[in-house]
Protein backbone atom coordinates (compact mmCIF):
# COMPACT_ATOMS: atom_id res chain seq x y z
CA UNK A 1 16.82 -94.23 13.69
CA UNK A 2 18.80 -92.03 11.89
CA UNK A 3 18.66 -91.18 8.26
CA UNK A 4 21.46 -91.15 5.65
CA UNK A 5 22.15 -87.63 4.45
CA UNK A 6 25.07 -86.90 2.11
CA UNK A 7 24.56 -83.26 3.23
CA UNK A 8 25.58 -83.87 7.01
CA UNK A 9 29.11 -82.27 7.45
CA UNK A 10 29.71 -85.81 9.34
CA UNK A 11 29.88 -87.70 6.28
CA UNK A 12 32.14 -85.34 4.72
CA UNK A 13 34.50 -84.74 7.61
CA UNK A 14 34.91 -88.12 9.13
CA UNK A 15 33.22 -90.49 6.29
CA UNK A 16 34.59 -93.67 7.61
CA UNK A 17 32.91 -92.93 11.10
CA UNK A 18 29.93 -91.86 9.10
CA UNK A 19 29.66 -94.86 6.82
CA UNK A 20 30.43 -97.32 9.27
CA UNK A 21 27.35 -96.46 11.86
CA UNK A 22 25.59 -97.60 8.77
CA UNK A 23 26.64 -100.33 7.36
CA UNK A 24 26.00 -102.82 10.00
CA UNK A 25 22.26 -102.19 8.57
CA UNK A 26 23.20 -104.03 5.32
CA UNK A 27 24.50 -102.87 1.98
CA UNK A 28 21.34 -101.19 0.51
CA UNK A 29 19.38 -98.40 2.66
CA UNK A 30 16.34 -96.02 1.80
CA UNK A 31 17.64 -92.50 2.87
CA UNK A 32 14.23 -90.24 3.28
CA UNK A 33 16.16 -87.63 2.99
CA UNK A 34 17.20 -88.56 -0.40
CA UNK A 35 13.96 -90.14 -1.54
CA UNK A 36 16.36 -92.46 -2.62
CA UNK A 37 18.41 -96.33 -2.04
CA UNK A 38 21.77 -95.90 -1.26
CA UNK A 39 24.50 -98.34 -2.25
CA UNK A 40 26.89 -98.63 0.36
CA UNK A 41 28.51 -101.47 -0.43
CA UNK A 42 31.36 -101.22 -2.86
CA UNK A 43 30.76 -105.02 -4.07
CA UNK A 44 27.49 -103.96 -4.75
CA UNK A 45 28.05 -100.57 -6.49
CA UNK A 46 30.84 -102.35 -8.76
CA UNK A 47 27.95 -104.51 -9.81
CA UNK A 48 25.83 -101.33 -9.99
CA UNK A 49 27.93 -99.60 -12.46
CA UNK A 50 28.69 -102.71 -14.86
CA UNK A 51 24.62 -103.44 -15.12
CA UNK A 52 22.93 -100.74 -17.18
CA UNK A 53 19.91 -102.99 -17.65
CA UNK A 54 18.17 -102.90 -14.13
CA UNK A 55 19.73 -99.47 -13.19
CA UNK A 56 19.79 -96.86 -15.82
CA UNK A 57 21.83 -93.74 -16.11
CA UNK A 58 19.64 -92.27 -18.27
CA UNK A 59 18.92 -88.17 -17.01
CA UNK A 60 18.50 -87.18 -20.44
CA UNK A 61 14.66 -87.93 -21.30
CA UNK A 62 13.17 -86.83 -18.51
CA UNK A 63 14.79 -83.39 -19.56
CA UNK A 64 13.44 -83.83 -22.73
CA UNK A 65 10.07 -84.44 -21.69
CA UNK A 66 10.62 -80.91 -19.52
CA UNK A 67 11.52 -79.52 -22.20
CA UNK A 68 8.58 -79.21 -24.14
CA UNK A 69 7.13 -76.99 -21.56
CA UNK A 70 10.18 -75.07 -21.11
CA UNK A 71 11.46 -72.05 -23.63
CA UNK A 72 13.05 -72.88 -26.74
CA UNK A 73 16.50 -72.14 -24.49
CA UNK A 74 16.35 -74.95 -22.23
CA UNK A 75 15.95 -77.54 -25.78
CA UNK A 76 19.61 -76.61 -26.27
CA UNK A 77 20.17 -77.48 -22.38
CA UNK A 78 19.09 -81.09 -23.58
CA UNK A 79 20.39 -81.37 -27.05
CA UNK A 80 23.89 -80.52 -25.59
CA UNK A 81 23.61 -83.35 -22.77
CA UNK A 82 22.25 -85.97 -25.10
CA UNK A 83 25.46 -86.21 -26.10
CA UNK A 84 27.14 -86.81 -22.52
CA UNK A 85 27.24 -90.94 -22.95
CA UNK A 86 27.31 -90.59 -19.16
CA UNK A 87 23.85 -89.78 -18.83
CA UNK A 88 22.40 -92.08 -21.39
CA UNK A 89 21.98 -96.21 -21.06
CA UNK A 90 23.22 -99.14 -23.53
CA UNK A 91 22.79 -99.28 -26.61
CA UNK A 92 22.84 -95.71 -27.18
CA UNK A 93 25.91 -95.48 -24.66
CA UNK A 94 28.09 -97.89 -26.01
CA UNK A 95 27.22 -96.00 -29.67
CA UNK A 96 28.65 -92.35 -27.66
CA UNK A 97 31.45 -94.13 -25.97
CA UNK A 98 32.82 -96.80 -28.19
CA UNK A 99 34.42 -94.47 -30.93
CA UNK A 100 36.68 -92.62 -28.49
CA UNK A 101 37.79 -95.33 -26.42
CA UNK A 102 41.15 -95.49 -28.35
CA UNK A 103 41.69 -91.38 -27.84
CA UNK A 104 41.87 -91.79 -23.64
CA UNK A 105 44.29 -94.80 -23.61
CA UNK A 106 47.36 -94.47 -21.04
CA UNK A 107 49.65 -94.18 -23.75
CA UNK A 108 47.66 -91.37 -25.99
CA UNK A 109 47.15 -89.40 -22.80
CA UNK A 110 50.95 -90.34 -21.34
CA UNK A 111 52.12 -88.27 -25.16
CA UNK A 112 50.03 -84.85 -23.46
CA UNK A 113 52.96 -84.94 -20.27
CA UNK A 114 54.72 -82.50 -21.71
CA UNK A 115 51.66 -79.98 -22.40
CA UNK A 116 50.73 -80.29 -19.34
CA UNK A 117 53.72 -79.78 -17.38
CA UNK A 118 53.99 -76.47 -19.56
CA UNK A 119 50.89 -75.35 -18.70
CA UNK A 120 51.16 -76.10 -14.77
CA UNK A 121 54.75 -74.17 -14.79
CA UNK A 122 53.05 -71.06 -16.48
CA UNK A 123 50.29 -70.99 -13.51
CA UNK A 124 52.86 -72.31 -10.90
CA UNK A 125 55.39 -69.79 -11.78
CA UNK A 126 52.99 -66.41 -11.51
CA UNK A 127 52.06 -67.10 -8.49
CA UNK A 128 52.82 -65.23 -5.53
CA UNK A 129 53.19 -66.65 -1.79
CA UNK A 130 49.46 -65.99 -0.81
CA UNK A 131 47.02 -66.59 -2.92
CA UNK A 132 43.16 -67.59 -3.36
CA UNK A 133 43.62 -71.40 -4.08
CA UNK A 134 40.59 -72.17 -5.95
CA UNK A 135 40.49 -68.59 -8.12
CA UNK A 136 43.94 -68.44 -9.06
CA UNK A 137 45.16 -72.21 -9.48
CA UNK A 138 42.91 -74.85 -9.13
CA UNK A 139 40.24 -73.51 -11.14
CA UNK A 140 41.82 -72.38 -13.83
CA UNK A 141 44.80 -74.86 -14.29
CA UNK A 142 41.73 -77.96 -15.67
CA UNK A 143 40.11 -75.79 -18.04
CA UNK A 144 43.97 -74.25 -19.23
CA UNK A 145 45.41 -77.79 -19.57
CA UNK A 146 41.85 -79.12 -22.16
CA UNK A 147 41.79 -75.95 -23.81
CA UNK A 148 45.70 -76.43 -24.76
CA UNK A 149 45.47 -79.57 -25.42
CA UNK A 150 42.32 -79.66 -27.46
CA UNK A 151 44.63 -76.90 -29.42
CA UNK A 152 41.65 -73.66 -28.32
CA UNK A 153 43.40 -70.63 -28.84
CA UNK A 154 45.03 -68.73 -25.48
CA UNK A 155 42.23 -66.27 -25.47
CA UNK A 156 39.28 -68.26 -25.22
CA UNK A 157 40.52 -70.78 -22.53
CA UNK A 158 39.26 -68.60 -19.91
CA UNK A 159 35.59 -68.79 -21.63
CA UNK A 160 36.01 -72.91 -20.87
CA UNK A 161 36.09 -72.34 -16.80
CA UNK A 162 32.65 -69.85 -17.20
CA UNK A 163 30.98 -72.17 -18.83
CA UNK A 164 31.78 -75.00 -16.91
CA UNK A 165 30.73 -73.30 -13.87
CA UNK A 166 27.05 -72.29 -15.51
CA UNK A 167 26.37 -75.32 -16.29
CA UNK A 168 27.10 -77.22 -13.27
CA UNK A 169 23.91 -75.89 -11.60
CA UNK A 170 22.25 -78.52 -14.03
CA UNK A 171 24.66 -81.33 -14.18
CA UNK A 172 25.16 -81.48 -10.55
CA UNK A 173 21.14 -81.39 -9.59
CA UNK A 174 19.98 -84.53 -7.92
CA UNK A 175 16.66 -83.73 -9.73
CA UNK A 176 16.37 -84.38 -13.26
CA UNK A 177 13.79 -81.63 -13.26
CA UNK A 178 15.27 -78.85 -12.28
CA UNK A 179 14.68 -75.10 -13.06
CA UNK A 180 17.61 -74.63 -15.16
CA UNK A 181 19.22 -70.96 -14.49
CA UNK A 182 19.19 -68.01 -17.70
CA UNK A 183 23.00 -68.41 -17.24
CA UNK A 184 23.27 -72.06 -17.61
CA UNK A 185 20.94 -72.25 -20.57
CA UNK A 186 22.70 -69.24 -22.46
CA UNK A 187 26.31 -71.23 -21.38
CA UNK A 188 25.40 -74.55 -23.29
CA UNK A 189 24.06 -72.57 -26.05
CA UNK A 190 27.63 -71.19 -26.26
CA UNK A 191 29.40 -74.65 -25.41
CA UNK A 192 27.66 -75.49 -28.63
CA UNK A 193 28.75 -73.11 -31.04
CA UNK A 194 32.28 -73.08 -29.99
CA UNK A 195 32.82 -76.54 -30.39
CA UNK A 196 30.64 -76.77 -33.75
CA UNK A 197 33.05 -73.99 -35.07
CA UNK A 198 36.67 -75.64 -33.41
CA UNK A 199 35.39 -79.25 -35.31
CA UNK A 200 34.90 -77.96 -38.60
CA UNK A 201 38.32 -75.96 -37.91
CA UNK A 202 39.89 -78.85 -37.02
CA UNK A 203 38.24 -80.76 -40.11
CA UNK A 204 39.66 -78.40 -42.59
CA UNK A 205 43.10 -77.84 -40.74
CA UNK A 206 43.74 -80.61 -38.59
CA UNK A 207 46.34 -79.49 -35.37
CA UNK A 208 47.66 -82.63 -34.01
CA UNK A 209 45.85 -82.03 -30.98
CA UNK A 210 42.86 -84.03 -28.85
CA UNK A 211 40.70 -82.94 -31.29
CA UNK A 212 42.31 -84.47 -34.44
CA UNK A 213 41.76 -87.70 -32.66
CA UNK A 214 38.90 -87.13 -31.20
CA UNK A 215 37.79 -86.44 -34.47
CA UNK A 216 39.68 -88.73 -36.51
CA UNK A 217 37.89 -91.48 -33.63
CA UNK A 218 34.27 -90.31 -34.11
CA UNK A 219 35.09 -90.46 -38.13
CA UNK A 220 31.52 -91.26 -39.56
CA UNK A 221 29.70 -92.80 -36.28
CA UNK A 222 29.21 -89.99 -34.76
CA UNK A 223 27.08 -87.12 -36.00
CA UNK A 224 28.78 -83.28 -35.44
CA UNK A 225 26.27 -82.70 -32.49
CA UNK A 226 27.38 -86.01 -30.82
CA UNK A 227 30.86 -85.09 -31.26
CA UNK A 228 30.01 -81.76 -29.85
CA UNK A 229 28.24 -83.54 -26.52
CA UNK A 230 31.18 -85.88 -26.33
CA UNK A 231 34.17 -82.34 -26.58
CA UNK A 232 31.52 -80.47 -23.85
CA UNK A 233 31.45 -83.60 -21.54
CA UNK A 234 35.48 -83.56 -21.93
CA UNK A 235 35.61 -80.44 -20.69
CA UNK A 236 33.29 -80.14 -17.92
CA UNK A 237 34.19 -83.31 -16.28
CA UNK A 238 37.61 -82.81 -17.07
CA UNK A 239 37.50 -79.54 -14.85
CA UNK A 240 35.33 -79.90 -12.52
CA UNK A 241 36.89 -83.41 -11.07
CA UNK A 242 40.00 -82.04 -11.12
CA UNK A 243 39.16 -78.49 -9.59
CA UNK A 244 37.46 -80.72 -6.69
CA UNK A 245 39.98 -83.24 -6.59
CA UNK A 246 43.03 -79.96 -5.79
CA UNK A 247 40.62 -78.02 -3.70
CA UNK A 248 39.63 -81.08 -0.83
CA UNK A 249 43.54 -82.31 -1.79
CA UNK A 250 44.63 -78.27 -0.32
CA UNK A 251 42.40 -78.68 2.24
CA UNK A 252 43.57 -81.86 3.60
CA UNK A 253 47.65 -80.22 3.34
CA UNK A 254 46.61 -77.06 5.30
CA UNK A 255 44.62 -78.70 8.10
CA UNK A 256 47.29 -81.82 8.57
CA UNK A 257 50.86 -80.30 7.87
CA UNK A 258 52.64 -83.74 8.51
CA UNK A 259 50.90 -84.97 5.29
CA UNK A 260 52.93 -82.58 3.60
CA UNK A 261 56.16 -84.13 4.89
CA UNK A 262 54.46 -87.54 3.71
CA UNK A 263 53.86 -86.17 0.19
CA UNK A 264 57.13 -85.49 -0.60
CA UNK A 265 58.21 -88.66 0.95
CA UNK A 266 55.94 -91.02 -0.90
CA UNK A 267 55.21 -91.88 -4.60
CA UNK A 268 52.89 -89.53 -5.96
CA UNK A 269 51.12 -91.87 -8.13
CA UNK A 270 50.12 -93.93 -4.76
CA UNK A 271 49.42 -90.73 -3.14
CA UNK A 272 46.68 -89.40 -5.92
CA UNK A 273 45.23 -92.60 -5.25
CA UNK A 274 44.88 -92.68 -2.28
CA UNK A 275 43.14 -88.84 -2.49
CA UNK A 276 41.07 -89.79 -4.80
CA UNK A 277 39.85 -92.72 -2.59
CA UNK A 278 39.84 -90.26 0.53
CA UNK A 279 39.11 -86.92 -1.03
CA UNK A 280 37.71 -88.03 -4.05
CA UNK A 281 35.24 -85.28 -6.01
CA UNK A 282 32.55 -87.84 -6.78
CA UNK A 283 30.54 -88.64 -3.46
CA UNK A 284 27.44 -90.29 -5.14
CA UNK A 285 26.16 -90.97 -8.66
CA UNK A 286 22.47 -90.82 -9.37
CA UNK A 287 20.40 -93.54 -10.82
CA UNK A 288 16.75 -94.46 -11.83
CA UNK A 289 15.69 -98.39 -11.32
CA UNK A 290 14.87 -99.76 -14.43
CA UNK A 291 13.41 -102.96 -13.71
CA UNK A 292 11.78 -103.81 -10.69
CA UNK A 293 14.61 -106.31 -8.53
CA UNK A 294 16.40 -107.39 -5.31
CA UNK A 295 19.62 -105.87 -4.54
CA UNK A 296 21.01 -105.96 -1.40
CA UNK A 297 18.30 -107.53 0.20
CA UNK A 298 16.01 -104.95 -0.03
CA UNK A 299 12.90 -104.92 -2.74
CA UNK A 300 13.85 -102.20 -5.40
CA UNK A 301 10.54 -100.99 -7.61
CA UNK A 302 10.71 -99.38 -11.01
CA UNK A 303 10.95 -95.57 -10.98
CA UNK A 304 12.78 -95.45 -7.67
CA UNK A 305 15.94 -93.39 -6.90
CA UNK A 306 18.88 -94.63 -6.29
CA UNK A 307 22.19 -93.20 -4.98
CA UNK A 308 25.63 -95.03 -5.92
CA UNK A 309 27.56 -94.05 -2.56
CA UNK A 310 31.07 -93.75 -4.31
CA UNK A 311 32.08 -92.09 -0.77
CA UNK A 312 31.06 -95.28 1.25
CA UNK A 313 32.23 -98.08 -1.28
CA UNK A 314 35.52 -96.20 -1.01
CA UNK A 315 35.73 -96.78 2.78
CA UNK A 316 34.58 -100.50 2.99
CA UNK A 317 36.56 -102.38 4.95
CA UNK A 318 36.03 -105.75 3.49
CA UNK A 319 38.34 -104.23 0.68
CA UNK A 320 40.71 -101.36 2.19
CA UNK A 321 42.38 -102.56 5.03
CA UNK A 322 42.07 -99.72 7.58
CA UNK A 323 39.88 -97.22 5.01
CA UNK A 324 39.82 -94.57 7.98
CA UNK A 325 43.58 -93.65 7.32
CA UNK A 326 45.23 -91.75 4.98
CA UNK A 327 47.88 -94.16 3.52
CA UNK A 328 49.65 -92.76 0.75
CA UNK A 329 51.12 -95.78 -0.08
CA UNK A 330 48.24 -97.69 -0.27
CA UNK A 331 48.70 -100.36 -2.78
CA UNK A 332 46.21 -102.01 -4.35
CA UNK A 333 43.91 -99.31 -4.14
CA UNK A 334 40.61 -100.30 -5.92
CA UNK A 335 38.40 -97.23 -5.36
CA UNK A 336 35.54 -96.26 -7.52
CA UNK A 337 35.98 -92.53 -7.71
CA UNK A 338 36.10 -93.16 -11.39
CA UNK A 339 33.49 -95.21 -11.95
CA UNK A 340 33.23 -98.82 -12.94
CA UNK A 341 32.83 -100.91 -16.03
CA UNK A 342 30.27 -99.52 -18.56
CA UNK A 343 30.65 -96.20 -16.94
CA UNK A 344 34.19 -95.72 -16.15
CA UNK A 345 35.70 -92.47 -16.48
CA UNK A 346 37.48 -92.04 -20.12
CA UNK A 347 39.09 -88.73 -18.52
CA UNK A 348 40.61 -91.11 -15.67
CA UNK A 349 44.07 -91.05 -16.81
CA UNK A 350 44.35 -87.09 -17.80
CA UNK A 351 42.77 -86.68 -14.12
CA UNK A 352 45.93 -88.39 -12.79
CA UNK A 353 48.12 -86.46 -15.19
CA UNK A 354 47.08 -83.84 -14.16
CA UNK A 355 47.10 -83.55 -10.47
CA UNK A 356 50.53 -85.65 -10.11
CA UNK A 357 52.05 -82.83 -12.36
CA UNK A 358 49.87 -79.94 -10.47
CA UNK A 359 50.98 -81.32 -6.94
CA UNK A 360 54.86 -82.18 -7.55
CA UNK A 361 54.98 -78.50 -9.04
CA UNK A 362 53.33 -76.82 -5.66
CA UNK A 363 55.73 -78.99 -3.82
CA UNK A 364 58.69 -77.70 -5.23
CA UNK A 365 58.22 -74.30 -4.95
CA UNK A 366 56.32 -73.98 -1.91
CA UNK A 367 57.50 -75.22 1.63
CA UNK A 368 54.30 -74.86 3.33
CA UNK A 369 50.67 -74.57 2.82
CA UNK A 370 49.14 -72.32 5.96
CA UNK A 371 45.49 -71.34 5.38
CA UNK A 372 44.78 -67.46 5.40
């Protein structure tokens, strides 16, 4: 019988073949390869992400339990992502995540358009006809567009893409107690301090920028090294979605040129959508059971792993008609890239932004995308 494994090139190059060979064994499977239940089925995993009691989200103290036999370093590891409200469970959650709802509505993050498009042009416009994708564009165009709009001077923007990248090797671990790298301990040390020093900047001089609201927002529920979690998980998510989200959007253009012709056909909003159900950066979120329960149909105990298959949910065909093609004008187009509920992504709508901006200005001044 075969096993699920989100590390089989199979479930990344055809995932609605993949997913589909196993969902005929019901919506909830133990992968031994994970050491974990995966959710399959995205009725299930919208339930999944709206119920924080049974499932928690909570990676933060088991790191803190680590880190009392770890060096002093790896404490600021932990104090920096107790302040991610993604990693932490109700109450404590809807404390993190409550006070900045109002900064990340459509509207707030519709007023940015014009930063952005700035910033895309700039990249857009130095580049040559061949270039390194990821180094020269869709790396650096997330971390450009949050530094300029978080109003971080030109200079240090480049230090937000470094320490992204250090500290994924943590964030991005499917175990909780992982070895965290010299690198990524020294980067959230870092993270830290520069956001410590741009909020009290921004409390003495306020810019107009993300971070006047996002400080104005946090006001006196928040303490400064909440605020500072909640301006680190802002950036890091805010890049590294959107770096993944360009990079397997690039790929898709140079290996299937007639998409290309579709793109500029189609309505780019419907199109991002439609990548981000497809292509999206997000494959599985991790969870620890809470409280012992059925789900699924299979017998879930307390302690066990669990796997939110964003990846599979995305391809169910009781909700997409077809999920196996790439139809850019898809419409509805209910995917769970983002999250669900309790823990859907604030960043969702400067994701969009961003990418509709980023791919309308490749468009226009390229005519092809050919792989080197």
């Amino acid at each position: 019988m075969r096993d699920i494994n989100l590390n089989d090139p199979m479930s990344v190059n055809d995932p609605n073949s993949y997913w589909s060979d196993f969902r005929s064994e019901g919506p909830v499977q133990w992968s031994e390869s994970h050491r974990a239940w995966v959710v399959l089925d995205h009725a299930e995993l919208s339930e999944a992400f709206r119920d924080g009691r049974l499932l928690s989200a909570d990676r933060v103290t088991p790191l803190e339990r680590v880190a009392q036999h770890r060096p002093a370093s790896f404490a600021k590891v932990v104090e920096l992502l107790g302040g991610w409200m993604v990693f932490r469970d109700p109450p404590l959650h809807t404390h993190l995540r409550d006070p900045l709802r109002n900064v990340f509505t459509p509207r707030r993050i519709a007023s940015f358009e014009a930063t952005v498009t700035r910033v895309v042009s700039e990249i857009v416009n130095s580049l040559p006809n061949e270039i390194d994708f990821r180094k020269e564009f869709a790396g650096p165009l997330p971390a450009w567009v949050i530094a300029e709009i978080m109003g971080v001077k030109s200079d240090e923007r480049d230090l937000f893409q470094g320490w992204s990248d250090d500290l994924a090797t943590i964030v991005f671990a499917t175990d909780p107690h992982v070895t965290a790298p010299e690198q990524s301990t020294a980067a959230a040390g870092e993270f830290s301090e520069f956001f410590q020093h741009l909020i009290r900047r921004e409390r003495a001089n306020p810019s107009g920028t993300l971070m006047t609201l996002l400080v104005e927002g946090a006001g006196d529920q928040l303490s400064d090294l909440e605020l500072v979690g909640a301006c680190t998980l802002i950036l890091f998510a805010g890049h590294e979605t959107t770096t993944s989200l360009l990079m397997n959007t690039m790929g898709l253009l140079t290996s299937q040129p007639d998409v290309v012709e579709q793109l500029r056909a189609a309505d780019t909003e419907r199109a991002i959508e439609e990548f981000l159900r497809v292509l999206g950066p997000t494959r599985s979120m991790y969870r620890k059971v809470a409280v012992a329960h059925e789900r699924g149909g299979k017998e879930l105990r307390a302690d066990d792993n669990v796997l939110l298959c964003v990846a599979a949910a995305n391809h169910d065909p009781a909700v997409f008609d077809k999920p196996g093609d790439l139809d850019l004008d898809r419409d509805p187009n209910p995917h769970l890239t983002f999250g669900w509920g309790l823990h859907h992504c604030l960043g969702a709508h400067l994701a969009r932004l961003e990418a509709r901006i980023a791919l309308e200005a490749l468009l226009a001044k390229y005519k092809e995308f050919v792989p080197l």
